[in-house]
C-alpha atoms as a PDB file:
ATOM      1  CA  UNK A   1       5.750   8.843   0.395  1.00  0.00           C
ATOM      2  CA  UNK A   2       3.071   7.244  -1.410  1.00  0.00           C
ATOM      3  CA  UNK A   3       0.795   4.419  -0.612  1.00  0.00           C
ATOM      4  CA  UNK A   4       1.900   2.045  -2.621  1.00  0.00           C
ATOM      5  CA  UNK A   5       5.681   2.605  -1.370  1.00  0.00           C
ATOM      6  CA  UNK A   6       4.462   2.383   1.927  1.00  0.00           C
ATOM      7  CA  UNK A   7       2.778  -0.790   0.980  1.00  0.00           C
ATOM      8  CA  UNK A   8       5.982  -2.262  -0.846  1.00  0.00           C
ATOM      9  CA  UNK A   9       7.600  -1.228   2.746  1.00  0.00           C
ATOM     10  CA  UNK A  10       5.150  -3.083   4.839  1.00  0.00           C
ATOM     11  CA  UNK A  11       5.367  -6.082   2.694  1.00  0.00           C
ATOM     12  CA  UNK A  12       8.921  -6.098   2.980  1.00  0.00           C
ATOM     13  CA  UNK A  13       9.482  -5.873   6.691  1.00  0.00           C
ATOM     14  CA  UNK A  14       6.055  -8.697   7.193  1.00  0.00           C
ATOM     15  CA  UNK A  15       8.729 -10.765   5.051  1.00  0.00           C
ATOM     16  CA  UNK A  16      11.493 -10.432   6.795  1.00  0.00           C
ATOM     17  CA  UNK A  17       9.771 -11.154  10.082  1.00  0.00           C
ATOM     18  CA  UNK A  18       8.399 -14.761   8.476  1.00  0.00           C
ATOM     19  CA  UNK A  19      11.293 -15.171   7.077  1.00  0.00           C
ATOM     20  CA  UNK A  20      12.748 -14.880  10.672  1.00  0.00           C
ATOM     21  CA  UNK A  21      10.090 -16.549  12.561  1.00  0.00           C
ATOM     22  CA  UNK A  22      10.859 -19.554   9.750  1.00  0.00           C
ATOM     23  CA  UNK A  23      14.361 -19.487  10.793  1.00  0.00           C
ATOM     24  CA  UNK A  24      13.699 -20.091  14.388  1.00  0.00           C
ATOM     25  CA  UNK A  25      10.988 -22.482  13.919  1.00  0.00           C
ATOM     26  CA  UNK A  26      13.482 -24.608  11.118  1.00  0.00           C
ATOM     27  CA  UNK A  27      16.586 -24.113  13.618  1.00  0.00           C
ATOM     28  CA  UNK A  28      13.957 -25.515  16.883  1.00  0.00           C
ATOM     29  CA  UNK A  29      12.757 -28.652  14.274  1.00  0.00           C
ATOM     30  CA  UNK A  30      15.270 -29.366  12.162  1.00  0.00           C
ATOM     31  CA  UNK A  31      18.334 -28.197  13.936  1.00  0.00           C
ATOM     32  CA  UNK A  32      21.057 -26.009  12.366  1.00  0.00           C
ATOM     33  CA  UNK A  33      21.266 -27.645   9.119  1.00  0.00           C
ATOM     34  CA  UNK A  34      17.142 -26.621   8.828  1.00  0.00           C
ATOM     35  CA  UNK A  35      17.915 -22.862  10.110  1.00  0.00           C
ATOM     36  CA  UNK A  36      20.391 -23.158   7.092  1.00  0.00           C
ATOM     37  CA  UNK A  37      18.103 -24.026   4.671  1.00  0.00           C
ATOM     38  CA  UNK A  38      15.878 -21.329   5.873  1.00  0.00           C
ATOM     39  CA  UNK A  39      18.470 -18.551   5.467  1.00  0.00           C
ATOM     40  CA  UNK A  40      19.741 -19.594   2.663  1.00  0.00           C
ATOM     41  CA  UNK A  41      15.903 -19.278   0.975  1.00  0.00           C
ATOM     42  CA  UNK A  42      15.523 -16.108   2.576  1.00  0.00           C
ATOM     43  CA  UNK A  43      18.123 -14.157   1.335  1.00  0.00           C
ATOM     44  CA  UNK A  44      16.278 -12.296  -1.067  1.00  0.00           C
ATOM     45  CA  UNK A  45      13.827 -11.680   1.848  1.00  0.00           C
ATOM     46  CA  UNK A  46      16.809 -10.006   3.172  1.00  0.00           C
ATOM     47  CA  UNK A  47      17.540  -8.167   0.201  1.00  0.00           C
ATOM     48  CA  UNK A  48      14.084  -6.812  -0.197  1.00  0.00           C
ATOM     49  CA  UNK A  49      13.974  -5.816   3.650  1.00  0.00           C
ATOM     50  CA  UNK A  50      17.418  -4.058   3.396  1.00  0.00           C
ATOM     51  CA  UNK A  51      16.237  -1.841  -0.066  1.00  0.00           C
ATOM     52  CA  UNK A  52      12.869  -0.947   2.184  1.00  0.00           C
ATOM     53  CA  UNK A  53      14.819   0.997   5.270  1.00  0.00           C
ATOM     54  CA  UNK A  54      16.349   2.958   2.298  1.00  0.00           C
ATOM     55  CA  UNK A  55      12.928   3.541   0.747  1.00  0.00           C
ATOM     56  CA  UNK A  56      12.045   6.976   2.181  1.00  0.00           C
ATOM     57  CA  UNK A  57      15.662   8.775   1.010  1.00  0.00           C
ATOM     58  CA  UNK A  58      17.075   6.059  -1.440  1.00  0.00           C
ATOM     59  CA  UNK A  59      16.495   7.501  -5.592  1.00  0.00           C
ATOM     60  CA  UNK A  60      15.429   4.642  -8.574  1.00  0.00           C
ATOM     61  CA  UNK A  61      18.729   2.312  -7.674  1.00  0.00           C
ATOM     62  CA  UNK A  62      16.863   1.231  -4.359  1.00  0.00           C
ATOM     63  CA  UNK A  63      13.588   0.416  -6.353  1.00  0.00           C
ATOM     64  CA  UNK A  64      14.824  -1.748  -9.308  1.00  0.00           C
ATOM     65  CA  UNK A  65      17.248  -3.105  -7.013  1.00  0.00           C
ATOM     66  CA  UNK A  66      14.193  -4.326  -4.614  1.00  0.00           C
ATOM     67  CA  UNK A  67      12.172  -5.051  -7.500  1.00  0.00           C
ATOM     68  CA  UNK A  68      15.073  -7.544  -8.904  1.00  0.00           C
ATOM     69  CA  UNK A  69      15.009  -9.025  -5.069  1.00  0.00           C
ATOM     70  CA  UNK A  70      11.174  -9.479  -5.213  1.00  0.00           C
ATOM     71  CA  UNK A  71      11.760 -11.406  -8.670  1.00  0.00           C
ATOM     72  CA  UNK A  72      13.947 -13.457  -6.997  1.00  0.00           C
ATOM     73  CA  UNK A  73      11.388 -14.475  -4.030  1.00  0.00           C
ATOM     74  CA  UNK A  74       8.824 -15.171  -6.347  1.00  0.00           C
ATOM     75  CA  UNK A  75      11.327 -17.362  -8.252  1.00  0.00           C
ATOM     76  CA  UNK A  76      12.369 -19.124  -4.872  1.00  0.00           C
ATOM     77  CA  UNK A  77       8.565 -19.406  -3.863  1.00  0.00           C
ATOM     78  CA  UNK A  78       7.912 -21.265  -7.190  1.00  0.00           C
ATOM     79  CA  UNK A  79      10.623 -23.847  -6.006  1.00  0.00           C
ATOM     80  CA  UNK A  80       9.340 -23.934  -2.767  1.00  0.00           C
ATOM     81  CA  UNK A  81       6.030 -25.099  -4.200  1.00  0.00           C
ATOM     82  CA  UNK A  82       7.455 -27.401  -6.836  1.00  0.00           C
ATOM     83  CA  UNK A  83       9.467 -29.322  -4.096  1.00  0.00           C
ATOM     84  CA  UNK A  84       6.057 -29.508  -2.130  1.00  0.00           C
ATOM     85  CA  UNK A  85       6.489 -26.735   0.608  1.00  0.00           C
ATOM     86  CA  UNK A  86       3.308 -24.976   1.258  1.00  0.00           C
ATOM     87  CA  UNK A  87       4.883 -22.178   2.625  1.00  0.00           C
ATOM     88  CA  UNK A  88       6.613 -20.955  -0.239  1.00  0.00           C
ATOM     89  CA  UNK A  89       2.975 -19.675  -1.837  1.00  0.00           C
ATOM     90  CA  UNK A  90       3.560 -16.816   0.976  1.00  0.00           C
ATOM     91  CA  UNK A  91       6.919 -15.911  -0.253  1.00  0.00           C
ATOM     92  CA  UNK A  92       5.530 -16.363  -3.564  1.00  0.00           C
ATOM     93  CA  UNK A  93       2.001 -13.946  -2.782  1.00  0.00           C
ATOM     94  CA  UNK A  94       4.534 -11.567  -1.159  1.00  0.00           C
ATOM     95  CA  UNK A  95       6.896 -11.167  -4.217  1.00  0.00           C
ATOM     96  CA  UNK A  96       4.221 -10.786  -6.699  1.00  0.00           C
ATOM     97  CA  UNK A  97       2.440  -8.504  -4.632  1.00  0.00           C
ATOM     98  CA  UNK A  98       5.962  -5.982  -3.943  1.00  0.00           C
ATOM     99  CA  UNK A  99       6.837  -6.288  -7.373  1.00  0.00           C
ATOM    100  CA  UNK A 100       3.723  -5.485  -8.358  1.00  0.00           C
ATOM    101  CA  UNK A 101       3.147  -2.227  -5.814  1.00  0.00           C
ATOM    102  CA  UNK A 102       6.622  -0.733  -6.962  1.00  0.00           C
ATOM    103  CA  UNK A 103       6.042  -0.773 -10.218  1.00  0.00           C
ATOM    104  CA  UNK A 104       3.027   1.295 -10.368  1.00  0.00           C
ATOM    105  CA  UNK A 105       3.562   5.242 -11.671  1.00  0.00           C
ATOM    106  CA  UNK A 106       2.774   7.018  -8.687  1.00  0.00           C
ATOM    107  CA  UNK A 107       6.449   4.265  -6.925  1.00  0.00           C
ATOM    108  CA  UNK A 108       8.447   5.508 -10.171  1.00  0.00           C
ATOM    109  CA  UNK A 109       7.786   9.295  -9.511  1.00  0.00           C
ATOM    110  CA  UNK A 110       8.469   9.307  -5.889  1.00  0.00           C
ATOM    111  CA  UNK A 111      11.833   7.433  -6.540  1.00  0.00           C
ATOM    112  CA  UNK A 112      12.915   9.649  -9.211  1.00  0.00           C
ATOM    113  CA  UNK A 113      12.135  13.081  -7.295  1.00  0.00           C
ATOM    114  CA  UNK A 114      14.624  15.618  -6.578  1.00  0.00           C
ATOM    115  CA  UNK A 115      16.690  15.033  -3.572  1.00  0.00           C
ATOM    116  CA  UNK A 116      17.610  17.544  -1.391  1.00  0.00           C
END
């Protein structure tokens, strides 16, 4: 596997652990309505996470399907930030930067190798 899928991989499991960590910490402060709100803006996180444990046997389905999923944080990290939540720049940072790691060559050729 290359680097930069391994990268894409790493990225999406540190998301899903924030995205976790902001669950419990919303759920502690807010209550259940806030652990709500958190899951509900992390379900691309989940997305993303799920298409990464399918990374190392998955073919090009698993990266434009994660790619679409990283679109979609970076989307909900730009409303994070226009309703004034300063976390959404890491959901934001993270996005950009998957999106950004699976599209490079060296991502497209491992995904569209021969599978045995």
């Amino acid at each position: 596997m290359p680097g930069s899928v391994r990268a894409a991989r790493v990225l999406a499991y540190v998301a899903a652990g924030l995205a976790g960590l902001g669950m419990v910490v919303a759920g502690a402060v807010a209550g259940p309505a806030g652990a709500g709100a958190a899951l509900g803006s992390a379900i691309p996180v989940i997305g993303v996470f799920i298409c990464a444990l399918r990374f190392a046997r998955a073919g090009n389905g698993a990266k434009v399907t994660a790619i679409v999923f990283a679109s979609l944080m970076i989307l909900f990290g730009l409303g994070a930030l226009g309703r004034g939540v300063p976390a959404g720049i890491v959901q934001l940072g993270l996005g950009i930067a998957i999106v950004a790691t699976l599209s490079q060559r060296q991502s497209g050729d491992w995904f569209r190798r021969p599978q045995h």
